[in-house]
Protein backbone atom coordinates (compact mmCIF):
# COMPACT_ATOMS: atom_id res chain seq x y z
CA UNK A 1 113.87 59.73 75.01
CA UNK A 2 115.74 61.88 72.86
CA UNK A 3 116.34 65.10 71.53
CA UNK A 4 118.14 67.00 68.43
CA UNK A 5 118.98 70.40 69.57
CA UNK A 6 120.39 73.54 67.87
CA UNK A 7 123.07 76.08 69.77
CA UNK A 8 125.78 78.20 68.34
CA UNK A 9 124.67 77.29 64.90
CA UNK A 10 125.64 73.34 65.37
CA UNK A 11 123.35 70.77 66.26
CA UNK A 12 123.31 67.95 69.04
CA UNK A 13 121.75 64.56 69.90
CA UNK A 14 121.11 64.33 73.83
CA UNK A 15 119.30 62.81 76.21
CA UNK A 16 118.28 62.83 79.68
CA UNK A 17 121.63 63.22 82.38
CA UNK A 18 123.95 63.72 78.81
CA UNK A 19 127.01 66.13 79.84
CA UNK A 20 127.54 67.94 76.34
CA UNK A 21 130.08 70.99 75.38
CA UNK A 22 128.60 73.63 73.46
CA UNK A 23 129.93 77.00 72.55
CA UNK A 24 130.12 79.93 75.49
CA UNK A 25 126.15 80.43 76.80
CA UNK A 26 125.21 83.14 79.74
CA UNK A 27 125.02 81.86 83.53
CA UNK A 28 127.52 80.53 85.56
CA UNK A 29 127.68 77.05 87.40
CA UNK A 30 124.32 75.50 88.94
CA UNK A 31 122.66 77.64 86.52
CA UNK A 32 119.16 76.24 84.87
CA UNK A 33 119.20 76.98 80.59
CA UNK A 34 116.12 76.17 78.80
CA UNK A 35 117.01 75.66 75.15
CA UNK A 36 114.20 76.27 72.67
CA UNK A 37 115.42 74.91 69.46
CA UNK A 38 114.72 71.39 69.20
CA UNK A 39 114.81 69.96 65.44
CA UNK A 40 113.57 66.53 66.93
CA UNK A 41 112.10 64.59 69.50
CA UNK A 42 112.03 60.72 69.67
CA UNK A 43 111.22 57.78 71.90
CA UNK A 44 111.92 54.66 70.48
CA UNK A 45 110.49 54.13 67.30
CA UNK A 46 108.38 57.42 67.68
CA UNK A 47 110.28 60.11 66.07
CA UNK A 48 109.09 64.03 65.52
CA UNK A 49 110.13 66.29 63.29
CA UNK A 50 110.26 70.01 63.15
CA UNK A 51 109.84 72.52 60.27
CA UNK A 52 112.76 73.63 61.46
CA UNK A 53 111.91 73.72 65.24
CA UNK A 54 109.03 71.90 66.66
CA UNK A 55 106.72 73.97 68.86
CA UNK A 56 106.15 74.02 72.22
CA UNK A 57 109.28 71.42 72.96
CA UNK A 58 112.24 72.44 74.90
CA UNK A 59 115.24 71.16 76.58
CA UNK A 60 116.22 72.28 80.21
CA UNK A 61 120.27 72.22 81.11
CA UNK A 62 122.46 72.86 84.08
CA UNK A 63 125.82 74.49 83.68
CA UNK A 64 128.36 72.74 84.76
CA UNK A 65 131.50 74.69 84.36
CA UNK A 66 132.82 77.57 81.70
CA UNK A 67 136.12 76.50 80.17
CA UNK A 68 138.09 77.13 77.15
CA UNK A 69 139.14 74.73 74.49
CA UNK A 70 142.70 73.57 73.67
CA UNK A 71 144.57 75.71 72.10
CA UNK A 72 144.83 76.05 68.14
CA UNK A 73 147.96 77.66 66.17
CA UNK A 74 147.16 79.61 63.51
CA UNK A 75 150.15 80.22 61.28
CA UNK A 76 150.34 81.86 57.92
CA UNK A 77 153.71 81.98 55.17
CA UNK A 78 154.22 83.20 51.94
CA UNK A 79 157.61 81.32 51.12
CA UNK A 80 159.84 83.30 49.72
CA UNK A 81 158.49 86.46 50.73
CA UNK A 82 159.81 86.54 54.21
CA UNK A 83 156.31 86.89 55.53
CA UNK A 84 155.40 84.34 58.35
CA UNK A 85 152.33 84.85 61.08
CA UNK A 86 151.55 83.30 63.99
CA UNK A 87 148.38 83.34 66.15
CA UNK A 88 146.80 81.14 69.08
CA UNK A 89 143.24 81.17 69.92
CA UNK A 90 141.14 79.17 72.43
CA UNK A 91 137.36 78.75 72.28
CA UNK A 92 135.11 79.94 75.25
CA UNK A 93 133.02 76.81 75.97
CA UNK A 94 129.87 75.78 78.53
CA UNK A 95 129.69 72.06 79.63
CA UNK A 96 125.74 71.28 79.94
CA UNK A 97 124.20 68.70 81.54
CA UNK A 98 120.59 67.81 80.43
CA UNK A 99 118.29 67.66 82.83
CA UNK A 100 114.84 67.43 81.32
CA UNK A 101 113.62 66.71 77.90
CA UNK A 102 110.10 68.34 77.21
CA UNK A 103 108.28 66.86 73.96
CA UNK A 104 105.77 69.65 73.82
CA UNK A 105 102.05 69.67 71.97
């Protein structure tokens, strides 16, 4: 069984005991999240669809860990102009692991 889910305005395929990264969520490690949006449910050739979100299904996750992504240079020149920038930034991010798919009604 399967699932399409929607966090943090991108969407994900998992299943059952999938460890996924997702953008920063609330709790802190051994904490249960219960994700609402789910665009899809399947089970082998049975496949739902929501319009957007189907009701009633959810998908229940344990936080692993809170980490932070690499980190990405963000540098900015005019040539010519003597005018160079340069910025780093790292991404707050949640590892999930699925623990439960629920197909709902």
């Amino acid at each position: 069984m399967f699932a399409v889910i929607r966090t943090g305005g991108r969407q994900y395929r998992v299943a059952k005991d999938d460890v996924i990264t997702v953008g920063r969520l609330a709790g802190e490690a051994g904490d249960t999240v219960t994700i609402a949006d789910v665009l899809a449910v399947g089970d082998g050739s049975d496949v739902r669809f929501g319009t957007p979100t189907l009701d009633g299904a959810s998908v229940t996750a344990e936080v692993v860990d809170q980490t932070r992504g690499p980190k990405i240079i963000v540098f900015k020149k005019k040539r010519r102009k003597n005018y160079r920038r340069k910025k780093g930034h790292r991404q707050d991010l949640t590892q999930l692991k699925i623990t439960g798919i629920a197909a709902g009604a």
